[in-house]
Each structure stands twice: as C-alpha cells, then as structure tokens.
Protein backbone atom coordinates (compact mmCIF):
# COMPACT_ATOMS: atom_id res chain seq x y z
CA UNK A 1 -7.43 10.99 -17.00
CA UNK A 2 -8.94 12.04 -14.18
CA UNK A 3 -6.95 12.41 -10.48
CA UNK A 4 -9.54 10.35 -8.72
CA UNK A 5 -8.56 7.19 -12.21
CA UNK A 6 -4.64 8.49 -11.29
CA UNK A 7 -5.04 7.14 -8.02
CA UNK A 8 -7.05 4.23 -8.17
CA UNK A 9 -4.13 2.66 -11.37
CA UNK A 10 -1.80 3.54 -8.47
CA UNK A 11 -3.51 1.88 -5.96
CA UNK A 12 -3.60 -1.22 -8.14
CA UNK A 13 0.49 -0.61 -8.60
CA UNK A 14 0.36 -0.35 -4.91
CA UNK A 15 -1.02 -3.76 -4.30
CA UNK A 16 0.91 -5.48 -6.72
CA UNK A 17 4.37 -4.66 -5.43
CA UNK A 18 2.72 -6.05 -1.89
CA UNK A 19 1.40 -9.10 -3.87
CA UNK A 20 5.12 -9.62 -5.76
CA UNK A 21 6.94 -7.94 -2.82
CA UNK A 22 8.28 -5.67 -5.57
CA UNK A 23 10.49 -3.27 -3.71
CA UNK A 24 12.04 -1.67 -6.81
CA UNK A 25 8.67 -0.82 -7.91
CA UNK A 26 7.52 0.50 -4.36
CA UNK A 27 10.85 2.50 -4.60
CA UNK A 28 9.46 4.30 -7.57
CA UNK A 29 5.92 5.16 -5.87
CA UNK A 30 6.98 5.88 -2.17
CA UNK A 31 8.06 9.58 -1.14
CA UNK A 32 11.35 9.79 0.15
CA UNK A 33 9.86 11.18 3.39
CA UNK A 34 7.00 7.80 3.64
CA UNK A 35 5.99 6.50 6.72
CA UNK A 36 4.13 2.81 7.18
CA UNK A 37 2.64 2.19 10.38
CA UNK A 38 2.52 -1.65 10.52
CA UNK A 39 -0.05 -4.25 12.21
CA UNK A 40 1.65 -4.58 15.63
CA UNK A 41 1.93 -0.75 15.90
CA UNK A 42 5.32 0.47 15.02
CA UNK A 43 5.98 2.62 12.38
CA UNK A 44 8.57 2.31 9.85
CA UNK A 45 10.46 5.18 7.13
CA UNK A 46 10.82 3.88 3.76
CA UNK A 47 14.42 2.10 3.62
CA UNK A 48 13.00 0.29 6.18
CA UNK A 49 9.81 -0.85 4.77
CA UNK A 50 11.50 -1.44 1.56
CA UNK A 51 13.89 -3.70 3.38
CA UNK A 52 11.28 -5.68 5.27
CA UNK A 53 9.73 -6.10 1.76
CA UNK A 54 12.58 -7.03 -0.09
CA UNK A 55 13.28 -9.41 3.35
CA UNK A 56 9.52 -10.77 2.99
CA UNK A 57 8.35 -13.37 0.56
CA UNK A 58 5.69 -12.30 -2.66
CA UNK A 59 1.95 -13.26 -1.44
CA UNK A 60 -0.13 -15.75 -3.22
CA UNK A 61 -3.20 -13.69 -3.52
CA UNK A 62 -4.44 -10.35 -2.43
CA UNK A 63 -7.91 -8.66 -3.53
CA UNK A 64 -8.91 -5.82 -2.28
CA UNK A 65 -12.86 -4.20 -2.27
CA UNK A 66 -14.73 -1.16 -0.33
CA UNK A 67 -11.96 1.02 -2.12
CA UNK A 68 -12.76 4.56 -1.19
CA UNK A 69 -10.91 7.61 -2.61
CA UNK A 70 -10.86 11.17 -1.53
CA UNK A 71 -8.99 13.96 -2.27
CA UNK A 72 -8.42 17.06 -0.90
CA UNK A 73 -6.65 18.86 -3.49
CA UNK A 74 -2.88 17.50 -4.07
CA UNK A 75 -3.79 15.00 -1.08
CA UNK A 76 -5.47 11.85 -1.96
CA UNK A 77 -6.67 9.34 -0.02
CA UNK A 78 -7.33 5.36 -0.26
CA UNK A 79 -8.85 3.34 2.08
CA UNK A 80 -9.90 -0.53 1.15
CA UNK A 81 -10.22 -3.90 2.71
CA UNK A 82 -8.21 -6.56 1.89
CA UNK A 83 -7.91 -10.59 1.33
CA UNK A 84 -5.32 -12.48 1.37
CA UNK A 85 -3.33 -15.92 1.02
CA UNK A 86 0.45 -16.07 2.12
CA UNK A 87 2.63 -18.27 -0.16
CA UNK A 88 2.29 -20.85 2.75
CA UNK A 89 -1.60 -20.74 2.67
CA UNK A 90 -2.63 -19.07 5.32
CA UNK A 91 -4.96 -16.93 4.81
CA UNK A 92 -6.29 -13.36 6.11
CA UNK A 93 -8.29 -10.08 5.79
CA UNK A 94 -7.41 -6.73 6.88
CA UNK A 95 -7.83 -3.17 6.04
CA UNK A 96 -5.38 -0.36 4.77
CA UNK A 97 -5.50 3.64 4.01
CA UNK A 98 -2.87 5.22 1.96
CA UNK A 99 -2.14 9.06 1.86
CA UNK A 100 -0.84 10.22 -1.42
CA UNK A 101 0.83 13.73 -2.32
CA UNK A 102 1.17 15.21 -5.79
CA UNK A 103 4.36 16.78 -5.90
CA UNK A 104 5.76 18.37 -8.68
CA UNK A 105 3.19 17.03 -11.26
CA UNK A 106 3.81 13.16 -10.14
CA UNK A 107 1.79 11.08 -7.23
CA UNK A 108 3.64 10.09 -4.66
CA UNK A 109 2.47 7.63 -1.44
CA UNK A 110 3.75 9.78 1.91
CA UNK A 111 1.72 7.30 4.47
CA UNK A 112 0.44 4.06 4.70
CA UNK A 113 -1.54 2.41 7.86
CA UNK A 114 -2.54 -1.25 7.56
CA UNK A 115 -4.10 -3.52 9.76
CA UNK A 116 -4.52 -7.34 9.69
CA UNK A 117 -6.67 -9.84 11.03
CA UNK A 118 -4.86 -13.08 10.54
CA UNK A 119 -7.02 -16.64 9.97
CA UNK A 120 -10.29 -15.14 8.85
C-alpha cells in the first residue's frame, strides 16, 4: 500500500476516535510530542487532549469531504472539511489539517489544527 492509502486509513482512524471519543485509540496514533490547537485558539499537548477527549462525550455523526493529502517525504499532510451532529443534536461544520510524521517505519499524528463553525 501506498503512503498517500497509509494516510488516508489513518485519517479515517483519526475521525473515528473523534466520532467515539476513543482516547485509547488516539493514544495509539498521536506522537508523544502532539500538539492540537483547538477552535477558541489555545493549544493543547497530548495528555491534555486525550483528557478533554476522554472528558468529552462520543459525537453522533461526523463526515468529512475535500480531503486533501500531501506529503513531503516522511511528512504528510491532511486537510478536510467536516460535518457534524453532537449527541445532543446540534449540529456543525468546520475544517481540520493534520500533520503526520513517519518515524521509525510507523505514522504518527505530531499536529492537529481544527476549526469549527457551530449551527451551520
């Protein structure tokens, strides 16, 4: 399989531990060293976004389209826009990149930036 396939099955991964607010999973796919920067601007390491996410309640729906992948070598890069429902129906759309880093032979997410737009 090709790096480009790689990354797109983990981007998939990626949004189902958001959807299922899977933080054992996300454990397994974030770099020790990962950094989200959130919607309201502040920017989290990754026992901290795991905790908000194991804190946060699973989502009832999230596609994703306009998923874009580049890579630069052992750097890939995902950027896609999102829609979403909350478990309380409210609803959303945003848009998200993701940096990922192959180290050692094995994929790892190092950055994440997302950005919402609540009640579209």
């Amino acid at each position: 399989m090709d790096e480009v396939n790689i990354l797109r099955e983990l981007n998939d991964l990626y949004i189902r531990c958001v959807v299922k607010a899977d933080a054992d999973q996300f454990d397994k796919i974030l770099a020790s060293d990962f950094l989200n920067s959130n919607p309201d601007g502040t920017v989290v390491d990754k026992p901290e976004f795991l905790r908000r996410i194991r804190a946060g309640q699973p989502l009832k729906s999230m596609d994703i389209d306009d998923v874009r992948i580049r890579m630069f070598g052992d750097i890939g890069i995902i950027h896609a826009r999102t829609t979403y429902a909350s478990a309380d129906g409210a609803t959303g759309v945003g848009r998200y990149t993701d940096i990922w880093s192959k180290r050692d032979g094995q994929w790892l997410a190092v950055a994440a930036h997302v950005t919402r737009l609540a009640g579209r």
